[in-house]
PDB file of N, CA and C in Angstrom:
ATOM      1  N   UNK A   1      46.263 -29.197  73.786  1.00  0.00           N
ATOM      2  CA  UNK A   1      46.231 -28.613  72.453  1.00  0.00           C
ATOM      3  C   UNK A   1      44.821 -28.096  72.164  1.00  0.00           C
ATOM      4  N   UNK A   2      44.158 -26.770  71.410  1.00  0.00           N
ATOM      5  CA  UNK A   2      43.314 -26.399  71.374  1.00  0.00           C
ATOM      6  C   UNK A   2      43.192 -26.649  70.146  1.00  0.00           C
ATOM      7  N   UNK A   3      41.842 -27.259  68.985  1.00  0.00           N
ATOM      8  CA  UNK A   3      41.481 -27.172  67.999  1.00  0.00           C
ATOM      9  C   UNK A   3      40.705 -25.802  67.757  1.00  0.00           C
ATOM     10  N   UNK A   4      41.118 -25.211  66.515  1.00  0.00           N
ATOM     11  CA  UNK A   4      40.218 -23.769  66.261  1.00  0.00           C
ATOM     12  C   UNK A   4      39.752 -24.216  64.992  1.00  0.00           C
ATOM     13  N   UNK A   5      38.598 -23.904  64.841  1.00  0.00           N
ATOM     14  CA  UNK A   5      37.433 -24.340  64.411  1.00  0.00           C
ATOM     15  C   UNK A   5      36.555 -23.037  63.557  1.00  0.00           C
ATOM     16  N   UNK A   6      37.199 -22.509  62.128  1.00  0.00           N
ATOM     17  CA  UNK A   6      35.862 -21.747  61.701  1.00  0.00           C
ATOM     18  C   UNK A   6      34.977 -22.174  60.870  1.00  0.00           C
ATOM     19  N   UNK A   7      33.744 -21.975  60.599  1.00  0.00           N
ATOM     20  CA  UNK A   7      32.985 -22.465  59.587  1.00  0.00           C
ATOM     21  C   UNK A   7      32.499 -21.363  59.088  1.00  0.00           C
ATOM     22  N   UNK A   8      33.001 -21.326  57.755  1.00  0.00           N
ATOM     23  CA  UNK A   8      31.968 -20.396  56.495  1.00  0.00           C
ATOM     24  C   UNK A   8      30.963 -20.553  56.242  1.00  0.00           C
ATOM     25  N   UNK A   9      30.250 -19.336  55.841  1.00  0.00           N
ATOM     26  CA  UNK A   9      28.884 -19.222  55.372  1.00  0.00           C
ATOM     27  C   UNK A   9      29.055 -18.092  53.737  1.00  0.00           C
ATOM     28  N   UNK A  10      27.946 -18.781  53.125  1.00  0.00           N
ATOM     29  CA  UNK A  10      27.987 -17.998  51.536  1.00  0.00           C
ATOM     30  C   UNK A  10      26.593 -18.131  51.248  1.00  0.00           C
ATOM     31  N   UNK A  11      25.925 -16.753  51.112  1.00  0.00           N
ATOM     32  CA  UNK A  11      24.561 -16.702  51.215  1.00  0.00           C
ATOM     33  C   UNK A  11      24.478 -15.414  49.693  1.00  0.00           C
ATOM     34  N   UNK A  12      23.313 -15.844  48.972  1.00  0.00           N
ATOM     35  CA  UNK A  12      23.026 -14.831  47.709  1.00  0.00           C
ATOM     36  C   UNK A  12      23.852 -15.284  46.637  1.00  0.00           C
ATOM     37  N   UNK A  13      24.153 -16.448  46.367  1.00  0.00           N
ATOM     38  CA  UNK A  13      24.640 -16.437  45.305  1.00  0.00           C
ATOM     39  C   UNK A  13      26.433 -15.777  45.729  1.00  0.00           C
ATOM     40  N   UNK A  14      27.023 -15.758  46.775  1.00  0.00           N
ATOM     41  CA  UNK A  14      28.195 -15.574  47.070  1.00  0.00           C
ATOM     42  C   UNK A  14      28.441 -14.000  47.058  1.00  0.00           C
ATOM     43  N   UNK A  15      27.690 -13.554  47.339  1.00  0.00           N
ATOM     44  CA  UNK A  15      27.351 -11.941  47.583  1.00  0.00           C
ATOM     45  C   UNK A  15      27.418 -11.560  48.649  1.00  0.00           C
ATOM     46  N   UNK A  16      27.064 -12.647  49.843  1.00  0.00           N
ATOM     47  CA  UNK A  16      27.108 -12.258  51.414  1.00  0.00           C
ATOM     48  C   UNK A  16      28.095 -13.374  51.618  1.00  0.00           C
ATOM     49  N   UNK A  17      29.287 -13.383  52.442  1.00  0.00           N
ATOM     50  CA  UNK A  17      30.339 -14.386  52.885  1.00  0.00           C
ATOM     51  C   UNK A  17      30.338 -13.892  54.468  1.00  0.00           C
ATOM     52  N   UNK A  18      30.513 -15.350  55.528  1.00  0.00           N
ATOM     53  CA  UNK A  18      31.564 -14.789  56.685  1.00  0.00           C
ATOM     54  C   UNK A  18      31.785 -16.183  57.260  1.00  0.00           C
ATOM     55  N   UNK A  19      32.693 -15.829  58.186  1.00  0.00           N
ATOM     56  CA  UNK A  19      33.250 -16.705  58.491  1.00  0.00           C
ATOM     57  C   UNK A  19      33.261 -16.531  60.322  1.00  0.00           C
ATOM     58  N   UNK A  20      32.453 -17.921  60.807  1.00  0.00           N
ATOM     59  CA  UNK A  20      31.640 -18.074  62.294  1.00  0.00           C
ATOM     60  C   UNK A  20      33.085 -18.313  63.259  1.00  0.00           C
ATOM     61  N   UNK A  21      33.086 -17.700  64.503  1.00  0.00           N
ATOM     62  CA  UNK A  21      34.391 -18.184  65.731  1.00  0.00           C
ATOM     63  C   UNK A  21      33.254 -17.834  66.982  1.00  0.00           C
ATOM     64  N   UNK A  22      34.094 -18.222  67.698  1.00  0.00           N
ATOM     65  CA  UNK A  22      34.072 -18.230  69.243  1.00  0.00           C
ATOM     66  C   UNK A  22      34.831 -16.801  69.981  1.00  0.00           C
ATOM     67  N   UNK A  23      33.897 -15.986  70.634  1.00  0.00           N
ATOM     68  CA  UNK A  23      34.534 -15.019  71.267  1.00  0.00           C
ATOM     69  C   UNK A  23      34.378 -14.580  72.808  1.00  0.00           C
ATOM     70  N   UNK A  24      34.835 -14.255  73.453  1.00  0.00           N
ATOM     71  CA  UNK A  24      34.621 -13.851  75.089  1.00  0.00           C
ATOM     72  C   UNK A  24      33.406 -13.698  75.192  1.00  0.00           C
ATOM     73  N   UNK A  25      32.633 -13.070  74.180  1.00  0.00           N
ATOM     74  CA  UNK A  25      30.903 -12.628  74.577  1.00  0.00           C
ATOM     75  C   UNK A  25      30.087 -13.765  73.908  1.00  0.00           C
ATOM     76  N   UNK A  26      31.202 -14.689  73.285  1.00  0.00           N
ATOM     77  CA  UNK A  26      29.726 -15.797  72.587  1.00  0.00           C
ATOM     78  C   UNK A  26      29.933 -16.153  71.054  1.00  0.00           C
ATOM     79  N   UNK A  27      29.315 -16.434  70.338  1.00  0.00           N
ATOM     80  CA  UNK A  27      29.526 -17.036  69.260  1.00  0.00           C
ATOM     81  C   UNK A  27      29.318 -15.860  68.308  1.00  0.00           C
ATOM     82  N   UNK A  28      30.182 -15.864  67.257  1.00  0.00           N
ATOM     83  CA  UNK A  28      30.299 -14.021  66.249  1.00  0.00           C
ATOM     84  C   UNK A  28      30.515 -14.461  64.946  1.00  0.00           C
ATOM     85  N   UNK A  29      30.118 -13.759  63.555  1.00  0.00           N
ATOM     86  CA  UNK A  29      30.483 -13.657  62.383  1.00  0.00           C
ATOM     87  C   UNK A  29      31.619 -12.753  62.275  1.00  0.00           C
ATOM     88  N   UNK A  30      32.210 -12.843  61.164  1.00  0.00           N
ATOM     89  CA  UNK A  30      33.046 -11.410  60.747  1.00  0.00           C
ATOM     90  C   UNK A  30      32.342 -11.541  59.154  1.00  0.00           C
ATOM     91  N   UNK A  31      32.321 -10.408  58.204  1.00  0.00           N
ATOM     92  CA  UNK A  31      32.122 -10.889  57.013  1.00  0.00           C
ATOM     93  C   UNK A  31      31.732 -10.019  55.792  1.00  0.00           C
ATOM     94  N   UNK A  32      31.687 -10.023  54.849  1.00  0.00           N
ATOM     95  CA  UNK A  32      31.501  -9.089  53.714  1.00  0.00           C
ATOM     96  C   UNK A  32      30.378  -9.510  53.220  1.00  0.00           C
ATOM     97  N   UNK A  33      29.696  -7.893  52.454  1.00  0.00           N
ATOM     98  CA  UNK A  33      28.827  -8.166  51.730  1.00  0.00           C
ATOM     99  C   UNK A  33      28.537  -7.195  50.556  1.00  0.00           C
ATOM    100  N   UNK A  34      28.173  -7.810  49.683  1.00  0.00           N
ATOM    101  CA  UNK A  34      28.531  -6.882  48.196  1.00  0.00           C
ATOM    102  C   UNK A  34      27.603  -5.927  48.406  1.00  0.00           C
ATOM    103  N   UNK A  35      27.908  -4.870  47.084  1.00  0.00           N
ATOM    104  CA  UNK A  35      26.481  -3.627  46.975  1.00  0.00           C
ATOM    105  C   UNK A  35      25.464  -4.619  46.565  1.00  0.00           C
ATOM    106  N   UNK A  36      24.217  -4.073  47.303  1.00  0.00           N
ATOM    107  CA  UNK A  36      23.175  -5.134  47.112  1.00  0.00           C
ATOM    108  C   UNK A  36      21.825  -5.059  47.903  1.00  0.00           C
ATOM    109  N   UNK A  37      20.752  -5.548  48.194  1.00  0.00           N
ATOM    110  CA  UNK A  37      20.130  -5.539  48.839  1.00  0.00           C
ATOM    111  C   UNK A  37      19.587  -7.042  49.209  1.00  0.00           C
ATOM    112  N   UNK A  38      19.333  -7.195  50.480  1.00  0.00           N
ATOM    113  CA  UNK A  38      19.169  -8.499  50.554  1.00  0.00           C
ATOM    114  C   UNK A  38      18.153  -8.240  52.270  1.00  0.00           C
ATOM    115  N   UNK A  39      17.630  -9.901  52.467  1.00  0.00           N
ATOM    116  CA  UNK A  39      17.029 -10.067  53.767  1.00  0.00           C
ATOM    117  C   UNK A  39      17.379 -11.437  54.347  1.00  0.00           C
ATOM    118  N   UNK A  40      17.815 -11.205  55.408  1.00  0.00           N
ATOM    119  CA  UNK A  40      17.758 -12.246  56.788  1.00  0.00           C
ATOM    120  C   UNK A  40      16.547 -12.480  57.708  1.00  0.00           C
ATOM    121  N   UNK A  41      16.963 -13.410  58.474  1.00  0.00           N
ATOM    122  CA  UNK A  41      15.867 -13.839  59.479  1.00  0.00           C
ATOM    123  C   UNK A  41      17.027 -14.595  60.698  1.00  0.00           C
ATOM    124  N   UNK A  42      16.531 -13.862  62.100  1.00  0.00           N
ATOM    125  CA  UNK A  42      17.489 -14.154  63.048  1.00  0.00           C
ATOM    126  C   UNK A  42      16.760 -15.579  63.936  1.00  0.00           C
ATOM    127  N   UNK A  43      17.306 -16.184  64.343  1.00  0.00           N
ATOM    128  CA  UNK A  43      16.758 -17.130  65.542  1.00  0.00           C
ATOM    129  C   UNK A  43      17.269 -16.861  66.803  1.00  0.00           C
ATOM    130  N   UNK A  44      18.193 -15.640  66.643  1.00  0.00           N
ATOM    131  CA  UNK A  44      18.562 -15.616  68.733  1.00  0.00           C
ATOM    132  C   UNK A  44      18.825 -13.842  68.084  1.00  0.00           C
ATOM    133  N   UNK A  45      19.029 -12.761  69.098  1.00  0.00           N
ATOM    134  CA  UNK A  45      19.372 -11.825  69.197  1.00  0.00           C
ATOM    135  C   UNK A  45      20.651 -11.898  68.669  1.00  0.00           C
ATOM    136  N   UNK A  46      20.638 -10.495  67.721  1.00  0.00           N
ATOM    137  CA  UNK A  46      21.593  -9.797  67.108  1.00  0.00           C
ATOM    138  C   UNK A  46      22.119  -8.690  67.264  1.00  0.00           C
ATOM    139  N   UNK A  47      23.015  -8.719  67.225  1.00  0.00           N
ATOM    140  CA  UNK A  47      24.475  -7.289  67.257  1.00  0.00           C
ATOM    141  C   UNK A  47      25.239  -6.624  66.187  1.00  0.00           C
ATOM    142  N   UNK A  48      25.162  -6.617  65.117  1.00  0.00           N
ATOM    143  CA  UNK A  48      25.383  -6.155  63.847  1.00  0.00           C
ATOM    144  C   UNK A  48      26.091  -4.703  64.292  1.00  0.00           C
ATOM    145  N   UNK A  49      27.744  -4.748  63.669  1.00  0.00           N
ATOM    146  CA  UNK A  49      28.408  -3.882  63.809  1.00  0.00           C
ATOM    147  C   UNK A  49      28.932  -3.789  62.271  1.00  0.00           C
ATOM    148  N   UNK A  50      28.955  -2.020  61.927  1.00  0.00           N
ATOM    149  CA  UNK A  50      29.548  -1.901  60.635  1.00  0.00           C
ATOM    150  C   UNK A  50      30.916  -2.388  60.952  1.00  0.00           C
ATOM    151  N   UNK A  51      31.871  -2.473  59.875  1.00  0.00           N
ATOM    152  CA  UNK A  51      33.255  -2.530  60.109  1.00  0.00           C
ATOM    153  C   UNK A  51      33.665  -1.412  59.105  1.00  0.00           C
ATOM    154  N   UNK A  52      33.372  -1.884  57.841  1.00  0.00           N
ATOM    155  CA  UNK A  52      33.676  -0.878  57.021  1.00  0.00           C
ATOM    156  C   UNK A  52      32.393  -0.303  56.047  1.00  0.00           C
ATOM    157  N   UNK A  53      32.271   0.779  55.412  1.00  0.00           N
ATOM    158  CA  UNK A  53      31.138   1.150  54.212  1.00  0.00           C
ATOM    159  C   UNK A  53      30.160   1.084  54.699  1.00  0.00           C
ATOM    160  N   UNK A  54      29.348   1.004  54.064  1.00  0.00           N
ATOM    161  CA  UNK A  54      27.925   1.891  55.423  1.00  0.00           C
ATOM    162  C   UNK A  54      26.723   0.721  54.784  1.00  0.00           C
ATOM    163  N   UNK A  55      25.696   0.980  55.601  1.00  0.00           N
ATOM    164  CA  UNK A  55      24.751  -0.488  55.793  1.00  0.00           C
ATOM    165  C   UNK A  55      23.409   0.635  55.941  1.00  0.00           C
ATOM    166  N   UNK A  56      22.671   0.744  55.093  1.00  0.00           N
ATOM    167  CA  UNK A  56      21.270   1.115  55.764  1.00  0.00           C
ATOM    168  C   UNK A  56      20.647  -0.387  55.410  1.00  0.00           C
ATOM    169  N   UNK A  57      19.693  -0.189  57.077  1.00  0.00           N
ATOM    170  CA  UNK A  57      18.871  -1.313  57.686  1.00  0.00           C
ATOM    171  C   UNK A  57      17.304  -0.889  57.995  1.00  0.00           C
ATOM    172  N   UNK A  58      16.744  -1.767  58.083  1.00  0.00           N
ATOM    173  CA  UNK A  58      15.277  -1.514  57.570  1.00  0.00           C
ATOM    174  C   UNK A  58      15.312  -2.577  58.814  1.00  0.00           C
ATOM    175  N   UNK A  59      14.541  -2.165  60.275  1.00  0.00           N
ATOM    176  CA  UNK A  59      14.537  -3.543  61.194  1.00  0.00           C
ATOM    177  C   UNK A  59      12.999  -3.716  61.165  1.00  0.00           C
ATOM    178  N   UNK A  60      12.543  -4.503  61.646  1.00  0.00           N
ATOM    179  CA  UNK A  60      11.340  -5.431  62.027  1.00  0.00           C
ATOM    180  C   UNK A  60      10.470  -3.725  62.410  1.00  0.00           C
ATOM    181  N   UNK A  61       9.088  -3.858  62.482  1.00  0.00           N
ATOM    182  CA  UNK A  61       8.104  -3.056  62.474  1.00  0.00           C
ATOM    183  C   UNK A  61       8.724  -1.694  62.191  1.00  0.00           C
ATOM    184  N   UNK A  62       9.575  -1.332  61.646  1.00  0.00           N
ATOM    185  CA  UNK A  62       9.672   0.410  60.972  1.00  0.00           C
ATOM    186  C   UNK A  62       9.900   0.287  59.693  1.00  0.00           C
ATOM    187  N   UNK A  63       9.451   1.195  58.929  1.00  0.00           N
ATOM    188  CA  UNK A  63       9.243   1.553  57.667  1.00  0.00           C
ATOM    189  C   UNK A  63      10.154   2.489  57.088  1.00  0.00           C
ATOM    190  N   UNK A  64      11.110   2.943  57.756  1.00  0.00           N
ATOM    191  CA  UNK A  64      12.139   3.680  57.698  1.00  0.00           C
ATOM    192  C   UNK A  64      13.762   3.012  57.372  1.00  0.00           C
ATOM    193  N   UNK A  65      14.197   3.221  56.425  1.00  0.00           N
ATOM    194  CA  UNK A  65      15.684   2.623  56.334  1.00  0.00           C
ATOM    195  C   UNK A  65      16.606   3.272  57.178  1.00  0.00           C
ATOM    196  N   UNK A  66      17.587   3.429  57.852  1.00  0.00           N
ATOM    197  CA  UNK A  66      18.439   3.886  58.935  1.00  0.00           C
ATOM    198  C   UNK A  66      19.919   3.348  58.568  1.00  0.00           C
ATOM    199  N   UNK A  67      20.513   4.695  58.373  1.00  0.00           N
ATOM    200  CA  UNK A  67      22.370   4.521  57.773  1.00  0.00           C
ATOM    201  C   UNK A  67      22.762   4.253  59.169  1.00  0.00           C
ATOM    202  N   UNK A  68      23.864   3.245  59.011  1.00  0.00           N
ATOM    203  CA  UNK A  68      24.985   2.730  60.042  1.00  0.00           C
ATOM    204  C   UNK A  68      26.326   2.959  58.974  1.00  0.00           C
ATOM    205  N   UNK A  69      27.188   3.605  59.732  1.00  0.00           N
ATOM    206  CA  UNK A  69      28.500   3.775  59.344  1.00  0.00           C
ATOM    207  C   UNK A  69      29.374   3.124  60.368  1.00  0.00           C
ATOM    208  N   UNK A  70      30.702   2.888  59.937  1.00  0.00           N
ATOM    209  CA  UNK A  70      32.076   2.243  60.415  1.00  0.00           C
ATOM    210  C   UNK A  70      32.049   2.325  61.882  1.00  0.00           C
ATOM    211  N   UNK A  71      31.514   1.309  62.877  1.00  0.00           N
ATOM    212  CA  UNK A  71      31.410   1.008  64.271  1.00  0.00           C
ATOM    213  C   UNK A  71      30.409   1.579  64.839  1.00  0.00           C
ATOM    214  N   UNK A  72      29.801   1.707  63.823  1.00  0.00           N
ATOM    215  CA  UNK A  72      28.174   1.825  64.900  1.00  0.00           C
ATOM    216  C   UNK A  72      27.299   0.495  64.760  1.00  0.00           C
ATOM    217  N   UNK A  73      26.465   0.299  65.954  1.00  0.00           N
ATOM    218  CA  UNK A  73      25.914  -1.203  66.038  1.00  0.00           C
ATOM    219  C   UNK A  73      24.394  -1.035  65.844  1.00  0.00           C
ATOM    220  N   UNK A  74      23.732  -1.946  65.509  1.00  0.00           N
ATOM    221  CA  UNK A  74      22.255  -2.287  65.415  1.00  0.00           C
ATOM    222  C   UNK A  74      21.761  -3.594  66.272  1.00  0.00           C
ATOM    223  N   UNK A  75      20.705  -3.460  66.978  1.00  0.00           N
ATOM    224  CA  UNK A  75      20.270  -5.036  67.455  1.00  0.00           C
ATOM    225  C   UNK A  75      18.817  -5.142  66.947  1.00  0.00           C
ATOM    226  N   UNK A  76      19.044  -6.386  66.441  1.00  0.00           N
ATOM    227  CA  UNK A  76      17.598  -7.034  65.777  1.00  0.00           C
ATOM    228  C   UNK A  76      17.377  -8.043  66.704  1.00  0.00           C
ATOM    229  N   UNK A  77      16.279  -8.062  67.088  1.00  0.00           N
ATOM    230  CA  UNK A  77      15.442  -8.857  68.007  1.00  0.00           C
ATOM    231  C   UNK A  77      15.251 -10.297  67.518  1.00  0.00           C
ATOM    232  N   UNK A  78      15.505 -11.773  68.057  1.00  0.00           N
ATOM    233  CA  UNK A  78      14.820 -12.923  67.691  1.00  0.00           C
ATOM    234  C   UNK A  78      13.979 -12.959  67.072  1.00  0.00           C
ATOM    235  N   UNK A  79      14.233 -13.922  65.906  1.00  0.00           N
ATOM    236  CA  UNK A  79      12.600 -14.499  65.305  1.00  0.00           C
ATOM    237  C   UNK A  79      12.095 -13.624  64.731  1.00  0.00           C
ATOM    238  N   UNK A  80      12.571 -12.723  63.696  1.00  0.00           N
ATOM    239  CA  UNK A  80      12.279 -11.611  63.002  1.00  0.00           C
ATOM    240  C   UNK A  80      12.724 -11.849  61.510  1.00  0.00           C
ATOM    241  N   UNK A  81      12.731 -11.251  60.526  1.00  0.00           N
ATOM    242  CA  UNK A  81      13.275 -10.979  59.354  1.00  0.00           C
ATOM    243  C   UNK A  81      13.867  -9.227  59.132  1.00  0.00           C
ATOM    244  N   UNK A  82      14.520  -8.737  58.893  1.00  0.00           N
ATOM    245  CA  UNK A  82      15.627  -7.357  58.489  1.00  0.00           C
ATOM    246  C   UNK A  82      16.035  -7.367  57.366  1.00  0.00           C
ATOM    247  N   UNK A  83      16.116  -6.153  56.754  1.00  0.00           N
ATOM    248  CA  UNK A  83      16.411  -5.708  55.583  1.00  0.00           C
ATOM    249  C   UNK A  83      17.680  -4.946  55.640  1.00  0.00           C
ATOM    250  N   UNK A  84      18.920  -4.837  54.446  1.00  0.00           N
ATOM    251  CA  UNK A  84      19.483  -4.124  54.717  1.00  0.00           C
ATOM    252  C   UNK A  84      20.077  -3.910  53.337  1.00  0.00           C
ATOM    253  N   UNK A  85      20.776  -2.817  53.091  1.00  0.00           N
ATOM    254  CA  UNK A  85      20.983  -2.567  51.858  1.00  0.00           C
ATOM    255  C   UNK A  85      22.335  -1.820  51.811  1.00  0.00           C
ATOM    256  N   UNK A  86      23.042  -2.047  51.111  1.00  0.00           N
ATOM    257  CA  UNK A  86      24.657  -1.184  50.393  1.00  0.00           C
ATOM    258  C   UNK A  86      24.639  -0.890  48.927  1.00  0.00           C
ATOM    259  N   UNK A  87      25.616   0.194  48.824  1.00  0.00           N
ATOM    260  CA  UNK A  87      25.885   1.256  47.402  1.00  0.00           C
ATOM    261  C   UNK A  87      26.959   0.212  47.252  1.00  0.00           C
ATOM    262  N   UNK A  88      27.940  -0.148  48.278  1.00  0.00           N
ATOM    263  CA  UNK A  88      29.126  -0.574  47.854  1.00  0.00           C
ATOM    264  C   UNK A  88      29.465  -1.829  48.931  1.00  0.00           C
ATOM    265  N   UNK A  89      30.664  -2.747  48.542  1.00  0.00           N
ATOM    266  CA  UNK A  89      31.003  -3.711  49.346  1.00  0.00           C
ATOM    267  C   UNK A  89      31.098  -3.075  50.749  1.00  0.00           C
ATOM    268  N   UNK A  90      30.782  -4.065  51.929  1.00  0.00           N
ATOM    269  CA  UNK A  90      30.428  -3.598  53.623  1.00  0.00           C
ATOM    270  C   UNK A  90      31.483  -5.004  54.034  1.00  0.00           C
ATOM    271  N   UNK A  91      31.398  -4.323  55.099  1.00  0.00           N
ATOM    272  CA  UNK A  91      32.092  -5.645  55.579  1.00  0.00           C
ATOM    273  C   UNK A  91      31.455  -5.477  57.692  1.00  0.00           C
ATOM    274  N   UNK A  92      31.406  -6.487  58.493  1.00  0.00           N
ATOM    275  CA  UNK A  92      30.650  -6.324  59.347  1.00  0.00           C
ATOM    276  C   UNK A  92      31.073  -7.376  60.601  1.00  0.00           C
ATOM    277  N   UNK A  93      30.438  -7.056  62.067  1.00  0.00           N
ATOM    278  CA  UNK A  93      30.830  -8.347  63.019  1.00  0.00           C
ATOM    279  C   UNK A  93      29.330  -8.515  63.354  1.00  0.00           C
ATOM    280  N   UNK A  94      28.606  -9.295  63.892  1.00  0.00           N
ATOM    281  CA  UNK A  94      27.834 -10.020  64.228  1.00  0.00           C
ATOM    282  C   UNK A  94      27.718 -11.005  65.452  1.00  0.00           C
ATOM    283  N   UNK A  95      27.493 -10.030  66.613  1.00  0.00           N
ATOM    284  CA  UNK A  95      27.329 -10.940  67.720  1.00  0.00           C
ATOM    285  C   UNK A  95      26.003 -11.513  68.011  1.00  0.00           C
ATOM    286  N   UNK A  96      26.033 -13.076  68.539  1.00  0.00           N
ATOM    287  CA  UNK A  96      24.588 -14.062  68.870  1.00  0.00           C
ATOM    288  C   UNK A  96      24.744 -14.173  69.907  1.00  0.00           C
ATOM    289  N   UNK A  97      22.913 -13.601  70.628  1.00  0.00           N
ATOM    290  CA  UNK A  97      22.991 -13.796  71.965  1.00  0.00           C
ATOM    291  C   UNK A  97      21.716 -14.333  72.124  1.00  0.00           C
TER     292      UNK A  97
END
């Protein structure tokens, strides 16, 4: 028998939600996030895929914000902090490597 196992996350005051699994490439988020602007900080390499509504991201040493739309990916490097910002609710996958 296999136990499946997700654990939620609710970050901002319940503005950023997702919910953590197990996938062929490794451990992944799926998850929404309101219009908003907000910042993270990674501890292993990141994979940030839009799913839906668009995400401009502000990564580690550029000064430039950069639009991601519906399946395009971003990788943020370990041990960093990222910025990212929405007009409207996003929703997103998140692979840890």
């Amino acid at each position: 028998m296999i136990k499946i196992m997700f654990k939620t996350n609710e970050y901002f005051d319940g503005k950023v939600k997702s919910i953590a699994f197990e996938t062929s490439e490794g451990p992944a988020t799926v998850g929404v996030m309101a219009a908003g602007e907000y910042e993270f900080g990674t501890s292993c390499v990141e994979y940030m895929t839009v799913i839906s509504g668009e995400m401009e991201v502000r990564l580690p040493e550029e000064t430039e914000w950069k639009t991601f739309q519906p399946f395009e990916t971003f990788i943020v490097p370990a041990n960093v902090k990222f910025g990212v910002r929405m007009n409207g609710d996003t929703s997103y996958r998140c692979l840890y490597r």
